[in-house]
Protein backbone atom coordinates (compact mmCIF):
# COMPACT_ATOMS: atom_id res chain seq x y z
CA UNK A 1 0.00 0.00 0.00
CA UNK A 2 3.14 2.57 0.63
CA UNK A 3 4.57 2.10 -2.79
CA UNK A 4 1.35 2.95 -4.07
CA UNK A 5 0.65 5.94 -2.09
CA UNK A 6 4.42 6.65 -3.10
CA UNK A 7 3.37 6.41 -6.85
CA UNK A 8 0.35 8.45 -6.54
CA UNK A 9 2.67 11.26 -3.97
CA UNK A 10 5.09 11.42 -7.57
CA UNK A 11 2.41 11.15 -9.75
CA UNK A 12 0.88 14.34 -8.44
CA UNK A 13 4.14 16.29 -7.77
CA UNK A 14 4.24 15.07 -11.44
CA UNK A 15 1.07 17.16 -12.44
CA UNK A 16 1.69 20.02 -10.31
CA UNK A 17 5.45 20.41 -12.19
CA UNK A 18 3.76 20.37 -15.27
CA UNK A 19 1.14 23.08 -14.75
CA UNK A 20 4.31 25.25 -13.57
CA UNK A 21 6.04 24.46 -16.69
CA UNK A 22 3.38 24.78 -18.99
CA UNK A 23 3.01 28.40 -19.23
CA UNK A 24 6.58 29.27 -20.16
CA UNK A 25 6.65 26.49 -23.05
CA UNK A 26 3.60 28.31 -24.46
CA UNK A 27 4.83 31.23 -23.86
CA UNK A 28 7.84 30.51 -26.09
CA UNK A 29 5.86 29.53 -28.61
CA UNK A 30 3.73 32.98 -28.74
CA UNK A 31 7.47 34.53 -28.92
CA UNK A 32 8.60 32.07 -31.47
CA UNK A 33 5.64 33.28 -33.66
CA UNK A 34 6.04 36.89 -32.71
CA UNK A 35 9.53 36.37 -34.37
CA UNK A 36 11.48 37.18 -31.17
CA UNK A 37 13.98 34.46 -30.85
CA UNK A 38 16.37 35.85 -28.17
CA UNK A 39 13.03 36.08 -25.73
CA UNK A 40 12.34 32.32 -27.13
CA UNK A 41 15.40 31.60 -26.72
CA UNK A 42 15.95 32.93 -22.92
CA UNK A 43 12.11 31.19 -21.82
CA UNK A 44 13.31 28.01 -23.20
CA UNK A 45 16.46 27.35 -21.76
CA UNK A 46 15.45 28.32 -18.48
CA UNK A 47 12.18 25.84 -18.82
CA UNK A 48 14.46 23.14 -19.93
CA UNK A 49 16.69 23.30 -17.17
CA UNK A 50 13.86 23.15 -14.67
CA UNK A 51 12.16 20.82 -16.80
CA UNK A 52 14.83 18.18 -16.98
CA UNK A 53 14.95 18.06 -13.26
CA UNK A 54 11.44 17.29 -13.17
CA UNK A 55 12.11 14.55 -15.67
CA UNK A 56 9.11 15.48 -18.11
CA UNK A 57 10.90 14.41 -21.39
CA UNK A 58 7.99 15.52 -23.32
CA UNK A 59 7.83 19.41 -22.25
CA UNK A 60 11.99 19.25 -23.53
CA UNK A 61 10.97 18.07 -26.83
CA UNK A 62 8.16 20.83 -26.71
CA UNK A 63 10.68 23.28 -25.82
CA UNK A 64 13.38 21.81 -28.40
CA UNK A 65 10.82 22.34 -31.32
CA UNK A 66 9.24 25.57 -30.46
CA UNK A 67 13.26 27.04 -30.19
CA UNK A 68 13.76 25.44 -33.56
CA UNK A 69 10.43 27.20 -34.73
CA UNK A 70 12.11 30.25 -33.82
CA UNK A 71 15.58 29.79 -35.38
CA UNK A 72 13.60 29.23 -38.61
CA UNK A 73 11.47 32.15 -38.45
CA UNK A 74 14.65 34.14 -38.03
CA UNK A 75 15.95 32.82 -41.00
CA UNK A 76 19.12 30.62 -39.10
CA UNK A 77 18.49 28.26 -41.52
CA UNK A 78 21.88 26.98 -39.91
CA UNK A 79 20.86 26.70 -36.66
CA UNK A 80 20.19 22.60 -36.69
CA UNK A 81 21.30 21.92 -33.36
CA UNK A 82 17.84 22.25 -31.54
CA UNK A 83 15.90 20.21 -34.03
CA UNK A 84 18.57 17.47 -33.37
CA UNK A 85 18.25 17.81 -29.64
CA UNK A 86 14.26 17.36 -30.41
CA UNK A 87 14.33 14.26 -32.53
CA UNK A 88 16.65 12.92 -30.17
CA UNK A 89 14.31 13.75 -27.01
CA UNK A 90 11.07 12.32 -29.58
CA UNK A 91 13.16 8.59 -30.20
CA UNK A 92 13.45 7.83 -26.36
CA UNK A 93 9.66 7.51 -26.24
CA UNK A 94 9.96 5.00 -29.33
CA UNK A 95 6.80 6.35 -30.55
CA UNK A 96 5.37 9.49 -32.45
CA UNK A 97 4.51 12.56 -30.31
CA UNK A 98 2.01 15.04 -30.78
CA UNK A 99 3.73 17.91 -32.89
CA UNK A 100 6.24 15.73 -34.38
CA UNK A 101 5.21 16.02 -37.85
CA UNK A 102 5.14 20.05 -37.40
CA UNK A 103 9.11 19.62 -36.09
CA UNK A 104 9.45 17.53 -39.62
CA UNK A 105 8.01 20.78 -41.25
CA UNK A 106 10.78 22.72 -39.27
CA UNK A 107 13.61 20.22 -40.52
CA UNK A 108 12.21 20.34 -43.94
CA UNK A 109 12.04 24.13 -44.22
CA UNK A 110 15.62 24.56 -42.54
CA UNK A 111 17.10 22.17 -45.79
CA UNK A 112 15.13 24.18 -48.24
CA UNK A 113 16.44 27.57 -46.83
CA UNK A 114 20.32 26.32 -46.90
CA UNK A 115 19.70 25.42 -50.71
């Protein structure tokens, strides 16, 4: 019964992380739209280093893609590093993630842009 009450205790610290977290991966996203990749730039690494202690693989990848959406809408069609750093986050699940194919978009437009 204590390992279960143990799972449940990390399950909800779990949940609460993430609803911390959240709000500054979308928020990079609205500045990855906006254009503004230093402020996408800033939000993300400070969410990733918080969210790698919390261990929630899938906010990284999140945070990965929307800082590669940036790089591309600033035109640093050189700038591959992220998007590497995401597809590498998206193959430890070993399956397809929700916004994977829009990261694929990313990659695609990055190899069009260098010619």
């Amino acid at each position: 019964m204590r390992d279960r009450d143990e799972q449940d205790c990390r399950g909800q610290q779990r949940c609460v992380q993430r609803q911390l977290f959240l709000p500054r991966v979308c928020l990079s996203l609205v500045h990855a739209a906006a254009g503004n990749l230093a402020c996408t730039t800033e939000i993300t690494r400070q969410a990733i280093e918080a969210i790698e202690q919390s261990g929630d693989r899938t906010l990284v990848f999140h945070c990965y893609a929307f800082r590669s959406y940036a790089e591309v809408c600033a035109g640093q069609f050189d700038a591959a590093e992220n998007m590497a750093k995401c597809k590498a986050v998206a193959q430890e699940f070993g399956r397809r993630l929700w916004h994977a194919d829009v990261v694929a978009s990313y990659i695609a437009e990055v190899v069009i842009g260098k010619g």
